[in-house]
C-alpha atoms as a PDB file:
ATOM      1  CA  UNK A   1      10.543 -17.621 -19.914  1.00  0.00           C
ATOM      2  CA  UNK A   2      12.022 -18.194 -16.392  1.00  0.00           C
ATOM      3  CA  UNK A   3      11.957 -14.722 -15.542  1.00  0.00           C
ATOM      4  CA  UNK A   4       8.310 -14.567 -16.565  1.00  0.00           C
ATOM      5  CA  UNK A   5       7.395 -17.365 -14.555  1.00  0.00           C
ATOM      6  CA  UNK A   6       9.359 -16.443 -11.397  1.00  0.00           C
ATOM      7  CA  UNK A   7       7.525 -12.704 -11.566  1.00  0.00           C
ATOM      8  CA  UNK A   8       4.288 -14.537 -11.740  1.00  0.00           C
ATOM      9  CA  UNK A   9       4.502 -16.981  -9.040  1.00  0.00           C
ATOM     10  CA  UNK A  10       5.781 -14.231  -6.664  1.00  0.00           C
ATOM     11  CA  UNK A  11       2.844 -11.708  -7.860  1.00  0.00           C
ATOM     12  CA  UNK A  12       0.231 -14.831  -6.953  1.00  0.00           C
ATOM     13  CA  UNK A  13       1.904 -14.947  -3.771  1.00  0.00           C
ATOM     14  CA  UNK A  14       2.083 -11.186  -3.350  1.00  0.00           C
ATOM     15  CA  UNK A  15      -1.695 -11.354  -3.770  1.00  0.00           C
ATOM     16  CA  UNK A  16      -2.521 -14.116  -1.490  1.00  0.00           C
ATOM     17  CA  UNK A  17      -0.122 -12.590   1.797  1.00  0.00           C
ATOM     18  CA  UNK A  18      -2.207  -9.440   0.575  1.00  0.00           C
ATOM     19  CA  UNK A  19      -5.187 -11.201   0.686  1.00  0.00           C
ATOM     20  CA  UNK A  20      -5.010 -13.397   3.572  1.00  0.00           C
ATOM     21  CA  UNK A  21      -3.915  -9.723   5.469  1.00  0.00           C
ATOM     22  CA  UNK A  22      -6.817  -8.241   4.788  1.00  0.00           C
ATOM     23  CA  UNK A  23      -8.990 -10.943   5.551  1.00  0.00           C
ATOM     24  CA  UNK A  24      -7.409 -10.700   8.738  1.00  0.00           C
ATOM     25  CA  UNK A  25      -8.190  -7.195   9.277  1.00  0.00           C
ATOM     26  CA  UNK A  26     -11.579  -7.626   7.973  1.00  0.00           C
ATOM     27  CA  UNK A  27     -12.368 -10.217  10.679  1.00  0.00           C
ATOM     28  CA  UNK A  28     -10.741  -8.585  13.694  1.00  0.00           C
ATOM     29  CA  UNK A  29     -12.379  -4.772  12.789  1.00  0.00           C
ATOM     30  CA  UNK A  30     -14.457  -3.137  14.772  1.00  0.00           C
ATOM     31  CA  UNK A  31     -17.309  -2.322  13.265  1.00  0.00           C
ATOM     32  CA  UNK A  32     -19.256  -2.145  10.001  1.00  0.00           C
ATOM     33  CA  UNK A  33     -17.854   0.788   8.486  1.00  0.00           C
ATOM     34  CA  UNK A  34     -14.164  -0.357   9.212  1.00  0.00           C
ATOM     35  CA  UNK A  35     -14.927  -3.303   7.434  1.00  0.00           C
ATOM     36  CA  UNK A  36     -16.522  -2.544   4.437  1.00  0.00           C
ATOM     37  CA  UNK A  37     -13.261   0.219   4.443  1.00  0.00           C
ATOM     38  CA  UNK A  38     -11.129  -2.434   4.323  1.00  0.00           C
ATOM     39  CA  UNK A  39     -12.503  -4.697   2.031  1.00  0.00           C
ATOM     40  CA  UNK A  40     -12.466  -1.568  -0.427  1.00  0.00           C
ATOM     41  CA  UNK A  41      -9.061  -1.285   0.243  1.00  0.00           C
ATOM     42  CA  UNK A  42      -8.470  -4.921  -0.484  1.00  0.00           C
ATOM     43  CA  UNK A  43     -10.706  -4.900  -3.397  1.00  0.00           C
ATOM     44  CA  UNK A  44      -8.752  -1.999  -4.871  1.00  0.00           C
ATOM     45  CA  UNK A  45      -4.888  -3.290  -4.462  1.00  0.00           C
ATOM     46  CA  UNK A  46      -6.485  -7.158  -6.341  1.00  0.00           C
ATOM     47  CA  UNK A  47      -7.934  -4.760  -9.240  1.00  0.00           C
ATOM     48  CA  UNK A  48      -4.305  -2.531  -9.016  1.00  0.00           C
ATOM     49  CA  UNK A  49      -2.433  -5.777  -9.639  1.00  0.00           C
ATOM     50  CA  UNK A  50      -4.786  -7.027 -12.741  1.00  0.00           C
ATOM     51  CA  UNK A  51      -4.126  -3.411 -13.972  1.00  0.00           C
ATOM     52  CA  UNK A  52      -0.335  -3.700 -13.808  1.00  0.00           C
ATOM     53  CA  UNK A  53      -1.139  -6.718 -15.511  1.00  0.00           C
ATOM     54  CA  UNK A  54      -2.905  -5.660 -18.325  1.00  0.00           C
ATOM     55  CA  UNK A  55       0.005  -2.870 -19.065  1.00  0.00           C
ATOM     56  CA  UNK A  56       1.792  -6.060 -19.524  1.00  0.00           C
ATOM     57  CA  UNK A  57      -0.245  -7.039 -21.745  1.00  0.00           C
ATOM     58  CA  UNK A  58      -1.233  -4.308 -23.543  1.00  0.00           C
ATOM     59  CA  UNK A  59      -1.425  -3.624 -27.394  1.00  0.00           C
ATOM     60  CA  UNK A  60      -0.565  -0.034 -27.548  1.00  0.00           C
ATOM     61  CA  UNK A  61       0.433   3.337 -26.092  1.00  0.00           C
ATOM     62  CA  UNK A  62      -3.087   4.357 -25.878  1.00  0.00           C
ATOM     63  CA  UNK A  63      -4.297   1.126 -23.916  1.00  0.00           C
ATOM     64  CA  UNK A  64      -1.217   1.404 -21.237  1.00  0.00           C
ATOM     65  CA  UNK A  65      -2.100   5.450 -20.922  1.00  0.00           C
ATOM     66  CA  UNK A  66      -6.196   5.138 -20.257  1.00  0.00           C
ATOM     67  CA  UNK A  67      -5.177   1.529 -18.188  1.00  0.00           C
ATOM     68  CA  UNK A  68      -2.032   4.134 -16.136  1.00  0.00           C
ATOM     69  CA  UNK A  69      -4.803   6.878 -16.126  1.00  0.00           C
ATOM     70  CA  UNK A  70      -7.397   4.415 -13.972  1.00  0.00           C
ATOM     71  CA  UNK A  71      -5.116   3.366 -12.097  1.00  0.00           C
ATOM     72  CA  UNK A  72      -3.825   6.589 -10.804  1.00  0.00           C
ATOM     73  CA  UNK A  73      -7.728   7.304  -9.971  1.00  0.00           C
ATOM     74  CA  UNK A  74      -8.369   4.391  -8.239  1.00  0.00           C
ATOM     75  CA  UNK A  75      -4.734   4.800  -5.880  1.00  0.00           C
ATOM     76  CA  UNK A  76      -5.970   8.116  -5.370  1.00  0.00           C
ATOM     77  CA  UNK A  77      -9.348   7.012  -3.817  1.00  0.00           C
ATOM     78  CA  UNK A  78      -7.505   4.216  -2.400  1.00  0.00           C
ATOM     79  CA  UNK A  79      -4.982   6.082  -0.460  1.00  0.00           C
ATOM     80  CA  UNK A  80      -8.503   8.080   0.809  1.00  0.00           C
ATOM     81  CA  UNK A  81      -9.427   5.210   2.494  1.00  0.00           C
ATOM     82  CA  UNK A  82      -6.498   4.064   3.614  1.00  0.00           C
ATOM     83  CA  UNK A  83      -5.402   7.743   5.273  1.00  0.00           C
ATOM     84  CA  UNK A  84      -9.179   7.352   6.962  1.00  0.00           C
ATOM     85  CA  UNK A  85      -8.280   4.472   8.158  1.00  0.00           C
ATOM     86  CA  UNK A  86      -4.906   5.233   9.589  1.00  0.00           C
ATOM     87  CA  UNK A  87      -7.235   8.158  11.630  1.00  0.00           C
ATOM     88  CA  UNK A  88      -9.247   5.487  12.471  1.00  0.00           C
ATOM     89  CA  UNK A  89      -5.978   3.504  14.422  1.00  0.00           C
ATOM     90  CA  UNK A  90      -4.107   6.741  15.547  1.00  0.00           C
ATOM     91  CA  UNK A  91      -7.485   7.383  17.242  1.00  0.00           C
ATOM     92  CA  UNK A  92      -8.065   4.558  19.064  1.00  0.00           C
ATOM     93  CA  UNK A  93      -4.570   4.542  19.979  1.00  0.00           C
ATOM     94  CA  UNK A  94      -4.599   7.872  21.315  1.00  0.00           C
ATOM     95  CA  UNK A  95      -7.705   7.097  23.069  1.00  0.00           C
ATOM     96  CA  UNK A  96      -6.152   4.224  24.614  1.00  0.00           C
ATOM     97  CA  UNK A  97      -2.942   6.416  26.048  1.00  0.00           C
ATOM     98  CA  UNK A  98      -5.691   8.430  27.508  1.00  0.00           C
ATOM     99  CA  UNK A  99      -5.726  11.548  25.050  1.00  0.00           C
ATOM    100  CA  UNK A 100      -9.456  11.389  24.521  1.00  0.00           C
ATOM    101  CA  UNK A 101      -9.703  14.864  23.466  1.00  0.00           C
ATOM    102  CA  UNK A 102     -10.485  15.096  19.723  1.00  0.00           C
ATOM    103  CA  UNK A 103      -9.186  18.947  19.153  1.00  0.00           C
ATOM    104  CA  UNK A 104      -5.986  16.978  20.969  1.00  0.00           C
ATOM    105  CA  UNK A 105      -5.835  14.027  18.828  1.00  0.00           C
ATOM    106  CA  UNK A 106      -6.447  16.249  15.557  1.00  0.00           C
ATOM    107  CA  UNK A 107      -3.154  17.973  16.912  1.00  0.00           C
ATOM    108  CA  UNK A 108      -1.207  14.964  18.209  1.00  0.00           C
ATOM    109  CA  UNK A 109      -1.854  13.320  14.679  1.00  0.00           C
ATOM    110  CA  UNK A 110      -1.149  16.551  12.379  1.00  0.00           C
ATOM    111  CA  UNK A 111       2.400  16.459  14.543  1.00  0.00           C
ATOM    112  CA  UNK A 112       2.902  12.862  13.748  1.00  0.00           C
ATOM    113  CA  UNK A 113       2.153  12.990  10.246  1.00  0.00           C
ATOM    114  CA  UNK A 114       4.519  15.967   9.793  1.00  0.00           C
ATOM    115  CA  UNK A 115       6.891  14.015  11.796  1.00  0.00           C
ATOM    116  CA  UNK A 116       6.544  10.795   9.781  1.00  0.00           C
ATOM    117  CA  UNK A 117       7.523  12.899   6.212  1.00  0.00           C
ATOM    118  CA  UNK A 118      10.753  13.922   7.148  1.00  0.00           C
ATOM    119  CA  UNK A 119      14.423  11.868   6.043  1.00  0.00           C
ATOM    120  CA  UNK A 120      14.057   9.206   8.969  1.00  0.00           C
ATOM    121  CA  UNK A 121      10.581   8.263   7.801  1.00  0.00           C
ATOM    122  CA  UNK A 122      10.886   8.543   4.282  1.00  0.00           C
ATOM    123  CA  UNK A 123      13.796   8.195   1.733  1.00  0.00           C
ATOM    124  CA  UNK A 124      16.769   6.730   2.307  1.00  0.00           C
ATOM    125  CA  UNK A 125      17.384   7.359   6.002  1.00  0.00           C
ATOM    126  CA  UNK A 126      14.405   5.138   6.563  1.00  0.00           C
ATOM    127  CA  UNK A 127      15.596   2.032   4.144  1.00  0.00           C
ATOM    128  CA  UNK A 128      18.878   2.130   6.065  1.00  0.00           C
ATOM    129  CA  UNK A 129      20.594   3.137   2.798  1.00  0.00           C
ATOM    130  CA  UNK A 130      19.579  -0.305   0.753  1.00  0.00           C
ATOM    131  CA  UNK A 131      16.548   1.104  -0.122  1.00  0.00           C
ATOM    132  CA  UNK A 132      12.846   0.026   0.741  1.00  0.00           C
ATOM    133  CA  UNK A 133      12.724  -2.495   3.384  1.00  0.00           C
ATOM    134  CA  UNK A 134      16.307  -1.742   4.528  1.00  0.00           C
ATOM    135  CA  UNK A 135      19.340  -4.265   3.303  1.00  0.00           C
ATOM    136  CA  UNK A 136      18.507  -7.855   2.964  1.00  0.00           C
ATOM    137  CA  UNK A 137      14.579  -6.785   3.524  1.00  0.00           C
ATOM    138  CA  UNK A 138      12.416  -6.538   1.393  1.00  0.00           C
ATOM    139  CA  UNK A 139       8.234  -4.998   1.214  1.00  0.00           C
ATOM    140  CA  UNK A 140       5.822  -5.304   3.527  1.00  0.00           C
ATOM    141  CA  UNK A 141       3.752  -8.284   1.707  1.00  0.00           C
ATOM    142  CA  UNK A 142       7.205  -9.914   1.704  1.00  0.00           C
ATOM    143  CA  UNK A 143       8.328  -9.587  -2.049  1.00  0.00           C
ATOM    144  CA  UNK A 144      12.121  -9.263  -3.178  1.00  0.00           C
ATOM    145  CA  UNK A 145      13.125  -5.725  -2.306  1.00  0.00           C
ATOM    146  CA  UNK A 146      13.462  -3.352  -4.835  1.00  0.00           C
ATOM    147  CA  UNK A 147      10.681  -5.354  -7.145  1.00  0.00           C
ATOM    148  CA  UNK A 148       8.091  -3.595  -8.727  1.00  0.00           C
ATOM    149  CA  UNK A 149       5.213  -4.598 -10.778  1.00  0.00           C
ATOM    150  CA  UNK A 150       7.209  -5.473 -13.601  1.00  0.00           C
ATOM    151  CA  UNK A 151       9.179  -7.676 -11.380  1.00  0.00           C
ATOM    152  CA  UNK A 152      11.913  -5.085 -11.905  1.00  0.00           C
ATOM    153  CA  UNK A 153      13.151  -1.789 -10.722  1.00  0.00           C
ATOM    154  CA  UNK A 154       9.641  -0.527  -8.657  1.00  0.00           C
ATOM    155  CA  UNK A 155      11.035   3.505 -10.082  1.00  0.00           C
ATOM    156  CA  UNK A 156      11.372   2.318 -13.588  1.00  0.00           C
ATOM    157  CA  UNK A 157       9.379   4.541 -16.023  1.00  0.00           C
ATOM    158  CA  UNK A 158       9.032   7.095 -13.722  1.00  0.00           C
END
């Protein structure tokens, strides 16, 4: 029962550093577009979270497949918008280091991306071999490293 309640209190406060982050970036973006991106974005990673959730909770095989099966479409459109908007910030950054050229900014980022697959980006080289977030770190939105959302093992059942 402690377990339980420790894995919810740090998934409400996954979701409000999530939150509060996007609100963020909602209020300092640039224009229309980039925010109704990002509040897509945001709106998608709350409705992920309800969806991990509701495997949880789940009755049966068949309700965790169709509930695994939604999810997997909505990360896919997610990650959509969120490789447009990583365009969107190489861009301006390019711009802004004076390569204004977009054939040269198509390359520059192509290079980069290729760049950012390989073992020091990706994989263990890139935790610092104690996985994601490096020893001692932990995720982005600040959660316990390693934690995934069955407050476990973030690989499990994979």
């Amino acid at each position: 029962a402690q377990w339980r309640e420790e894995r919810e209190q740090r998934g409400a406060e996954m979701r409000e550093r999530m939150q509060q982050f996007m609100d963020e970036q909602i209020q300092n973006a640039p224009d229309k577009a980039t925010q109704d991106r990002l509040a897509t974005i945001g709106a998608n990673g709350q409705a992920m979270m309800d969806m991990f959730q509701q495997i949880r909770d789940a009755q049966t095989d068949e309700e965790r497949d169709a509930l695994r099966d939604e999810m997997r479409t909505l990360g896919e459109s997610t990650r959509a918008l969120v490789t447009e908007q990583q365009d969107v910030l190489m861009r301006q950054s390019l711009s802004a280091s004076g390569v204004t050229d977009p054939k040269a900014q198509d390359a520059a980022m192509q290079s980069l991306r290729q760049t950012m697959e390989g073992p020091f980006f990706r994989g263990p080289m890139a935790w610092g071999g104690g996985g994601p977030g490096g020893p001692g770190g932990g995720s982005f939105w600040g959660g316990d490293r390693g934690r995934g959302p069955r407050g476990g093992d973030s690989q499990r059942g994979q």
